[in-house]
N, C-alpha and C. Protein backbone atom coordinates (compact mmCIF):
# COMPACT_ATOMS: atom_id res chain seq x y z
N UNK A 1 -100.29 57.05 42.75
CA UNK A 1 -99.45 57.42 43.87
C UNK A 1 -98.68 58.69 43.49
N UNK A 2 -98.55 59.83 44.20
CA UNK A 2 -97.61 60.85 44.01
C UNK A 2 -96.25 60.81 44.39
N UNK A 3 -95.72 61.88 43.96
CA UNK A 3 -94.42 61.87 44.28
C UNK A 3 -94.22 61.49 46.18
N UNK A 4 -95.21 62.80 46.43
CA UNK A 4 -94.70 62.71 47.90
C UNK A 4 -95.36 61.70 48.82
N UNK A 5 -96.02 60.26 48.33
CA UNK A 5 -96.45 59.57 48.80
C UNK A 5 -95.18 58.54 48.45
N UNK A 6 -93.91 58.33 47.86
CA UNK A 6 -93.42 57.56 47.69
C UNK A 6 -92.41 57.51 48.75
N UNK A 7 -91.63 56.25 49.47
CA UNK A 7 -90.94 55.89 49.96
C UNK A 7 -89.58 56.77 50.42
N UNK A 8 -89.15 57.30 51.38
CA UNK A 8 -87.70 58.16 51.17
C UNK A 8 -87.17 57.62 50.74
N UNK A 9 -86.77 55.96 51.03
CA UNK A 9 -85.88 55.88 50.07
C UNK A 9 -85.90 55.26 48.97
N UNK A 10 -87.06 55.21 48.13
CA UNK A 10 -87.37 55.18 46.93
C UNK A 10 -87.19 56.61 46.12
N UNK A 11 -87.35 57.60 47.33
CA UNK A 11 -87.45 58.75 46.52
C UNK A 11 -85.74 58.86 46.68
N UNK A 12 -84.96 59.11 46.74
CA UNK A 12 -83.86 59.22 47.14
C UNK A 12 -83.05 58.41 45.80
N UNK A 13 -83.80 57.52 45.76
CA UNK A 13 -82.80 56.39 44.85
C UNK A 13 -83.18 57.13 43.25
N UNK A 14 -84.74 57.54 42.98
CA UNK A 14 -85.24 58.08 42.26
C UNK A 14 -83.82 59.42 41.97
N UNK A 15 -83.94 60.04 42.94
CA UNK A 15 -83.26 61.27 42.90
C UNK A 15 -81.63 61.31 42.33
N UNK A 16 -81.06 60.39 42.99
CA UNK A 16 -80.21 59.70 42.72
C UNK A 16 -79.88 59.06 40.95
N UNK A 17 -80.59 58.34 40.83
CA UNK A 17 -80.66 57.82 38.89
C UNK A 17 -80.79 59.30 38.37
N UNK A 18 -81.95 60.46 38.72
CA UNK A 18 -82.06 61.34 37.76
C UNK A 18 -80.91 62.30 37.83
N UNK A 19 -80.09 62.47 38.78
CA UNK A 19 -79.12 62.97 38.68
C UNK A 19 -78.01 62.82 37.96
N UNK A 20 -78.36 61.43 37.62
CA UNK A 20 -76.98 60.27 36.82
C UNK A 20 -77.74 60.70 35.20
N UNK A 21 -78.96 61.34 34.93
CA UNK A 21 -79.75 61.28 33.80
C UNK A 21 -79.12 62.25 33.61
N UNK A 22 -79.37 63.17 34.00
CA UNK A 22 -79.40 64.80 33.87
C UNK A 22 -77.69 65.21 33.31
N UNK A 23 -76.88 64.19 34.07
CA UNK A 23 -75.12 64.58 34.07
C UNK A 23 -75.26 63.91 32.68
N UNK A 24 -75.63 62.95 31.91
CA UNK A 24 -75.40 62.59 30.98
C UNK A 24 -76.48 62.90 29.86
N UNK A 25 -77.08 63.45 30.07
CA UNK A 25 -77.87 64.82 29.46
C UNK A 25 -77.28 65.83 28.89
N UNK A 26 -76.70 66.39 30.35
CA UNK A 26 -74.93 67.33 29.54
C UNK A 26 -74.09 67.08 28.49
N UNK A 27 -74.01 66.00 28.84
CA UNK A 27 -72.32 65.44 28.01
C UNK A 27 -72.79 65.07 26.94
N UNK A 28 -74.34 64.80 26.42
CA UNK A 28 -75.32 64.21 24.94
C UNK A 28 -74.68 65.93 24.39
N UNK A 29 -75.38 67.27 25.03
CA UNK A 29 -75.79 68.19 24.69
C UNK A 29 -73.62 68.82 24.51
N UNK A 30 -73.20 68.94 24.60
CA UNK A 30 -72.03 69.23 25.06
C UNK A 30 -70.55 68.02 23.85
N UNK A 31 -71.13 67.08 23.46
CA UNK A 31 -70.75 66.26 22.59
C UNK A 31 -71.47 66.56 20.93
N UNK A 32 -72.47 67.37 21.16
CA UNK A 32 -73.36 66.86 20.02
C UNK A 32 -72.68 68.62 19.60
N UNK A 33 -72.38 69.71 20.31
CA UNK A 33 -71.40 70.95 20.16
C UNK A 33 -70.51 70.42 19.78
N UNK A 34 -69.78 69.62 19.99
CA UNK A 34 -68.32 69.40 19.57
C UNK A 34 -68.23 68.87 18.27
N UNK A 35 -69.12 67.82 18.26
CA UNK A 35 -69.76 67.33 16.79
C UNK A 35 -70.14 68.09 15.74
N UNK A 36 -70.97 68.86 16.01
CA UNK A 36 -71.22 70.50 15.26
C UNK A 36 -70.38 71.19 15.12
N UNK A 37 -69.70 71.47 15.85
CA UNK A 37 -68.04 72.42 15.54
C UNK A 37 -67.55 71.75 14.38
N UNK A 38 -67.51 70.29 14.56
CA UNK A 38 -66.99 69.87 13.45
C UNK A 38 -67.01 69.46 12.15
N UNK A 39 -68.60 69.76 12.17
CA UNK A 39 -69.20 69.72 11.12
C UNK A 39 -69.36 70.99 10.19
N UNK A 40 -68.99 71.89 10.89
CA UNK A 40 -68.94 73.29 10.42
C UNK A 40 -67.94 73.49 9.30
N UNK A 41 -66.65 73.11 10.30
CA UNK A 41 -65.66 73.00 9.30
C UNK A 41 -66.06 72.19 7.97
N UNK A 42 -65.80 71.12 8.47
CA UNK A 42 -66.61 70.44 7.08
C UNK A 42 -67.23 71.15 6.04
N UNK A 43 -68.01 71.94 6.67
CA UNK A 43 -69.25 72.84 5.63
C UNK A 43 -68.63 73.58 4.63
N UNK A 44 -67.20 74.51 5.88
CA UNK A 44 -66.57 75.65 5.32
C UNK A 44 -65.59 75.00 3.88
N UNK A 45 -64.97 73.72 4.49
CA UNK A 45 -64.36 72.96 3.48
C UNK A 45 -64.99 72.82 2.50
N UNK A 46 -66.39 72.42 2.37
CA UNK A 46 -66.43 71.65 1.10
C UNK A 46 -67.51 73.13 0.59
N UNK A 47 -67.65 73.93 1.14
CA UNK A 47 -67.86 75.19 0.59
C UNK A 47 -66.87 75.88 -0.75
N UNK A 48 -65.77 76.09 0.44
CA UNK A 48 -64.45 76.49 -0.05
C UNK A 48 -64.08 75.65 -1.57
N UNK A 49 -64.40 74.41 -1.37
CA UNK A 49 -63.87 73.50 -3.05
C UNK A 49 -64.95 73.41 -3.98
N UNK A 50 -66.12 74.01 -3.48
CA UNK A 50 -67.84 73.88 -4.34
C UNK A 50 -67.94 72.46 -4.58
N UNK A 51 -68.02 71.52 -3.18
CA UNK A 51 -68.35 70.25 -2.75
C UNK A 51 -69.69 70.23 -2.80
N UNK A 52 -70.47 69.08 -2.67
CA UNK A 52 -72.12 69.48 -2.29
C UNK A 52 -72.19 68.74 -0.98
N UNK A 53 -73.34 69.72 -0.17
CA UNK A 53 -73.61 69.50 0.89
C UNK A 53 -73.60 68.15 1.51
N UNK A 54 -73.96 67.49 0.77
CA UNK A 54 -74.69 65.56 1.33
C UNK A 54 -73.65 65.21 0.85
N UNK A 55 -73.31 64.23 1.47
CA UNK A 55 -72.72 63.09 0.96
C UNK A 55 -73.51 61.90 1.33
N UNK A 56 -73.81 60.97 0.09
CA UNK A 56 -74.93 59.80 0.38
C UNK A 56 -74.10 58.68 0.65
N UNK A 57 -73.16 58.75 0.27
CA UNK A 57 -72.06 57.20 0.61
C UNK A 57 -71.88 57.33 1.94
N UNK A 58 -71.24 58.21 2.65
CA UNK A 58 -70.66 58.74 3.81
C UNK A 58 -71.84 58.68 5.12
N UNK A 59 -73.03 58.57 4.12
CA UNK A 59 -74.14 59.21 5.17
C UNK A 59 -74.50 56.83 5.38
N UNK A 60 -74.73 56.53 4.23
CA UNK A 60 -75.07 55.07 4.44
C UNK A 60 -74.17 54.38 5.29
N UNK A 61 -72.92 54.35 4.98
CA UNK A 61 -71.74 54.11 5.96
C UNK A 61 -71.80 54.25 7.47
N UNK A 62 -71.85 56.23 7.69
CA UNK A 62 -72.36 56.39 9.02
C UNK A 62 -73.56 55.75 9.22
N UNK A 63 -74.59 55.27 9.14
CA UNK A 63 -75.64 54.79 9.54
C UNK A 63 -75.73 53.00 9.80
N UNK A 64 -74.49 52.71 9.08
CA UNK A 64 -74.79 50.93 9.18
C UNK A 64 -74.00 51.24 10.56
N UNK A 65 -72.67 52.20 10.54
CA UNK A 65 -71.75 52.10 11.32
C UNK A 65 -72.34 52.16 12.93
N UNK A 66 -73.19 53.39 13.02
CA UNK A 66 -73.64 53.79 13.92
C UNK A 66 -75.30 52.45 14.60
N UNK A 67 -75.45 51.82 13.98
CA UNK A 67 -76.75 50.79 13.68
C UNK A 67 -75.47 49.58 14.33
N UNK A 68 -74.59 49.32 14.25
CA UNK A 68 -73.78 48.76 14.85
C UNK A 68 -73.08 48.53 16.32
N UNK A 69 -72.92 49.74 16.42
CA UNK A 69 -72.94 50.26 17.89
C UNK A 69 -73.62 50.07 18.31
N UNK A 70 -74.71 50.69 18.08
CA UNK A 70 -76.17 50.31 18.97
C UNK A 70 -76.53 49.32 19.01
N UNK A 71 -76.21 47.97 18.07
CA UNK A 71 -76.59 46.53 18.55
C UNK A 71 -75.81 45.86 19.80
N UNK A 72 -74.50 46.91 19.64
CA UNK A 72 -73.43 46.31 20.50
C UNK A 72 -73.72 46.84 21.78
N UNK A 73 -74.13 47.86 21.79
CA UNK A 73 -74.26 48.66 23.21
C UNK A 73 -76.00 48.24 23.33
N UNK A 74 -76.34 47.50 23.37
CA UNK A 74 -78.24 47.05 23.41
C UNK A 74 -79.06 48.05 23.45
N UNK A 75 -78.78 48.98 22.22
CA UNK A 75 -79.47 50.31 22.10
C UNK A 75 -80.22 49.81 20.79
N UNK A 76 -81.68 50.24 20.39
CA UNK A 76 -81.99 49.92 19.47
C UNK A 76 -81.60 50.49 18.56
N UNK A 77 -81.21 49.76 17.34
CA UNK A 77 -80.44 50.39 16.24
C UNK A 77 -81.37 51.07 15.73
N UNK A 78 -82.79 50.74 15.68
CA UNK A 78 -83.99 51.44 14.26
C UNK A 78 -83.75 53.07 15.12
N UNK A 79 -83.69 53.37 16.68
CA UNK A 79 -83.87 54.40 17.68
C UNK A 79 -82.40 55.06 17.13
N UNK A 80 -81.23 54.32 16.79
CA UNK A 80 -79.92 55.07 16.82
C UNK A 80 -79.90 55.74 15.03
N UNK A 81 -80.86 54.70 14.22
CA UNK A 81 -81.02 55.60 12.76
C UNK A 81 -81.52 56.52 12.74
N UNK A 82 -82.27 56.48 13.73
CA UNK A 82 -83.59 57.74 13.20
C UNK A 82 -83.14 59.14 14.00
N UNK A 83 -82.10 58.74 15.32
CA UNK A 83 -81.52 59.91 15.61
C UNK A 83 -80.69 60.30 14.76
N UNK A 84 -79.50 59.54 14.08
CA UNK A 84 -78.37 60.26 13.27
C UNK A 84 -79.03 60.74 11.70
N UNK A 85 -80.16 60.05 11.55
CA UNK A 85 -80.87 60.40 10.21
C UNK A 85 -81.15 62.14 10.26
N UNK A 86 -81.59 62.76 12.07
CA UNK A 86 -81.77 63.80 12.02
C UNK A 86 -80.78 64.47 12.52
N UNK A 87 -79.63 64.05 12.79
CA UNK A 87 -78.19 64.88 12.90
C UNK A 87 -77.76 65.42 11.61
N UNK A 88 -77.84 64.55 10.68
CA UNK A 88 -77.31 64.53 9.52
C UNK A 88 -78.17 65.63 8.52
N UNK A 89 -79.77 65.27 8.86
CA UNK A 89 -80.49 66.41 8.24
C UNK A 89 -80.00 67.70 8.60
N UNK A 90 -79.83 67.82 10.42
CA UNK A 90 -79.28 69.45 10.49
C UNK A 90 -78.17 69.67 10.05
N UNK A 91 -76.74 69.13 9.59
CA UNK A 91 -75.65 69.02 9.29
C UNK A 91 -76.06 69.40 8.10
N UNK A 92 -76.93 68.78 7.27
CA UNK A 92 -76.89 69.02 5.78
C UNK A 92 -77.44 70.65 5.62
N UNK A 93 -78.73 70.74 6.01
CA UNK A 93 -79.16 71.99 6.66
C UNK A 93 -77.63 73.20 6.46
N UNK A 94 -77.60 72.80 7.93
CA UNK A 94 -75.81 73.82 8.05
C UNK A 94 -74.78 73.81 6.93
N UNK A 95 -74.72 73.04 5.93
CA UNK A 95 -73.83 73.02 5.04
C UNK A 95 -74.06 73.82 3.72
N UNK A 96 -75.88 73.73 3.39
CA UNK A 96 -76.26 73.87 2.43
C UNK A 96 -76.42 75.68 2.75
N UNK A 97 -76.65 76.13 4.39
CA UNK A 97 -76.75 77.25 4.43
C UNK A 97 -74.86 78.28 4.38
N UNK A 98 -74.46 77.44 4.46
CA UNK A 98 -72.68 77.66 4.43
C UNK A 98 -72.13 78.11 3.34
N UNK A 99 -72.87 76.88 1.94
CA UNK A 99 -72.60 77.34 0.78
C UNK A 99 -73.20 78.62 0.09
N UNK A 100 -74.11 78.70 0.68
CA UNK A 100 -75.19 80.09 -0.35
C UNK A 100 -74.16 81.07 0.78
N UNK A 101 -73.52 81.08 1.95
CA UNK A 101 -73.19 82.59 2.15
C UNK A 101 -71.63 82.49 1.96
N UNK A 102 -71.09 81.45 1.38
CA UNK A 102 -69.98 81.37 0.31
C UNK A 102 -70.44 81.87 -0.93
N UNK A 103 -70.98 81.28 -1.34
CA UNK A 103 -71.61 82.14 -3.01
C UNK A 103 -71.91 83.57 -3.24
N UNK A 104 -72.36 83.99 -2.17
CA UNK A 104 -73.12 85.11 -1.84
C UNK A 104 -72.36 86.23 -1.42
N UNK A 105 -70.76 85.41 -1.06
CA UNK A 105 -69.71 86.71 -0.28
C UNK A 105 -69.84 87.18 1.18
N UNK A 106 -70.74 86.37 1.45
CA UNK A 106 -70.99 86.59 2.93
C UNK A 106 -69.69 86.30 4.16
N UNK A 107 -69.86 86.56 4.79
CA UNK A 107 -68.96 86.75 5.69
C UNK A 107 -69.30 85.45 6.99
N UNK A 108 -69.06 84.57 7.54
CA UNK A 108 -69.80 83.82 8.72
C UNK A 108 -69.72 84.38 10.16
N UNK A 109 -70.26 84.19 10.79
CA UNK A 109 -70.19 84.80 12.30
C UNK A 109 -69.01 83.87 12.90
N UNK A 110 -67.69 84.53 13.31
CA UNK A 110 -66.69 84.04 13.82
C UNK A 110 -65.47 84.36 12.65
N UNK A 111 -65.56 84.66 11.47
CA UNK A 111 -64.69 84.89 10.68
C UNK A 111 -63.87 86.44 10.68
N UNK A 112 -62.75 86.58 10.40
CA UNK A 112 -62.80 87.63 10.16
C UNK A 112 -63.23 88.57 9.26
N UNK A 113 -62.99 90.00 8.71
CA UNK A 113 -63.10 90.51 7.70
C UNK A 113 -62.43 89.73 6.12
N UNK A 114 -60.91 89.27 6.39
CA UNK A 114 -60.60 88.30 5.48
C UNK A 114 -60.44 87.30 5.16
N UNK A 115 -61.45 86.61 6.19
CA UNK A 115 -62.24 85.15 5.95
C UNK A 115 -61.39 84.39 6.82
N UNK A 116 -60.79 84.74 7.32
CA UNK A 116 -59.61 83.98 8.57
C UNK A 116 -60.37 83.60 9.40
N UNK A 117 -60.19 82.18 10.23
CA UNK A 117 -61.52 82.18 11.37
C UNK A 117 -60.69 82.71 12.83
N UNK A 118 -61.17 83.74 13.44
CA UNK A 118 -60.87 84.04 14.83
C UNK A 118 -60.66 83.37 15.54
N UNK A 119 -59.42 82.88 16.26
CA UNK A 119 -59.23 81.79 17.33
C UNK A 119 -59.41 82.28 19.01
N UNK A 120 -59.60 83.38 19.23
CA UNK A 120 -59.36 83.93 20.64
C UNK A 120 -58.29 84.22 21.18
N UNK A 121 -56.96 84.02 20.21
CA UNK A 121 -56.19 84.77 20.93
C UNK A 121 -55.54 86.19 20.42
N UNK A 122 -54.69 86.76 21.31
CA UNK A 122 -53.48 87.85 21.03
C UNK A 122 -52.88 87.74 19.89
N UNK A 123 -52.32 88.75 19.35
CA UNK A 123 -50.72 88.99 18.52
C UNK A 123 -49.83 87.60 19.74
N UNK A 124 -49.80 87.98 20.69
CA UNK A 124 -48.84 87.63 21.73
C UNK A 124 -48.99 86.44 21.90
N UNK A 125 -50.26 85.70 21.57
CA UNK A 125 -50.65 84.38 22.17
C UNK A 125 -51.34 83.76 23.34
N UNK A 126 -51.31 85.09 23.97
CA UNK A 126 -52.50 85.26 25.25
C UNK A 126 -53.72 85.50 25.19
N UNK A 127 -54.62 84.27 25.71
CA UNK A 127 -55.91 84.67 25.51
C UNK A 127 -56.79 85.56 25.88
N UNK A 128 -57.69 86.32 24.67
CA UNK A 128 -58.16 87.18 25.62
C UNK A 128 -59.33 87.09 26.77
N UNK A 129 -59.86 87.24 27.35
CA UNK A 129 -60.86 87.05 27.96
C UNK A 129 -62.29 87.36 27.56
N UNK A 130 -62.50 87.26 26.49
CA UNK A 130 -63.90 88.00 25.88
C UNK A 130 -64.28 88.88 25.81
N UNK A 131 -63.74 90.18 25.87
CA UNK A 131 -64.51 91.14 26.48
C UNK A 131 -63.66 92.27 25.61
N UNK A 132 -64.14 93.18 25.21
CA UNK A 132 -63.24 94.52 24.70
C UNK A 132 -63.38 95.35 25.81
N UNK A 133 -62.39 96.31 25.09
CA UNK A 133 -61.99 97.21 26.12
C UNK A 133 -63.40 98.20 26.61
N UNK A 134 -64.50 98.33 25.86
CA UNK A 134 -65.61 98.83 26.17
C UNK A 134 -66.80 98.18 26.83
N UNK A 135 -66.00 96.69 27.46
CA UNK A 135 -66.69 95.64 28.21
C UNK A 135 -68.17 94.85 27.23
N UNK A 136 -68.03 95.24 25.97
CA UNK A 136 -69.00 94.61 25.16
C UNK A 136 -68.05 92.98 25.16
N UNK A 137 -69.35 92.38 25.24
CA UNK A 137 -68.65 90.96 24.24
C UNK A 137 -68.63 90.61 23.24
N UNK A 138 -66.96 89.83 22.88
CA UNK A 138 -66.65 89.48 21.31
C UNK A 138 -67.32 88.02 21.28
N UNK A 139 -67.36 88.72 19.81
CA UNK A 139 -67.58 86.91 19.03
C UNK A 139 -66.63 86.84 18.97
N UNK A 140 -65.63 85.55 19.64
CA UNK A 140 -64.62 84.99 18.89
C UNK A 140 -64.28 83.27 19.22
């Protein structure tokens, strides 16, 4: 059966759920940024003290923790390991690439020249709007 052989209001209801998919599609993609932001830091931290990237206690912990949830929320836990197993790989990833451009004297994209991280605002405290005065856009 095709799409356009199905019911209006089957299709409708269809349309309806995927819309409810799609909004929480966002908020996966949009959470999993915020998560990353914060993992960054992390990176820069344990950069900054010549920490190592992994942590294996932290990582078993998160994983019973998270294997937990998912029994509670009737998500399969083996489905909720094997996603954070590969959060954690890119996290480690990002950390391990954090430290070599700590070692290296590198500079990160968002930092300043003296390693300060750029927040977006003024001297004044007013934000700027992105943009320099030559209408290029800043990283900040």
């Amino acid at each position: 059966m095709s799409t356009s052989e199905i019911d209006a209001t089957v299709r409708a209801e269809l349309n309806r759920l995927r819309e409810s998919i799609d909004n929480i599609d966002a908020a996966v993609v949009h959470m999993l940024a915020e998560r990353f932001k914060a993992t960054q830091q992390v990176g820069r931290l344990k950069a900054d003290h010549k920490l190592p990237p992994a942590d294996p206690a932290r990582e078993t912990r998160q994983i019973a923790r998270l294997r937990e949830l998912a029994q509670s929320a009737n998500l399969d836990p083996a489905f909720a390991e094997k996603l954070l197993n590969f959060i954690i790989a890119e996290v480690i990833r990002h950390h391990e690439r954090i430290a070599e451009e700590a070692e290296n004297g590198q500079v990160e994209s968002g930092e300043a020249e003296n390693g300060e991280v750029e927040n977006g605002e003024e001297e004044n405290g007013e934000v700027e709007n992105g943009e320099e005065e030559n209408g290029q856009a800043r990283n900040v």
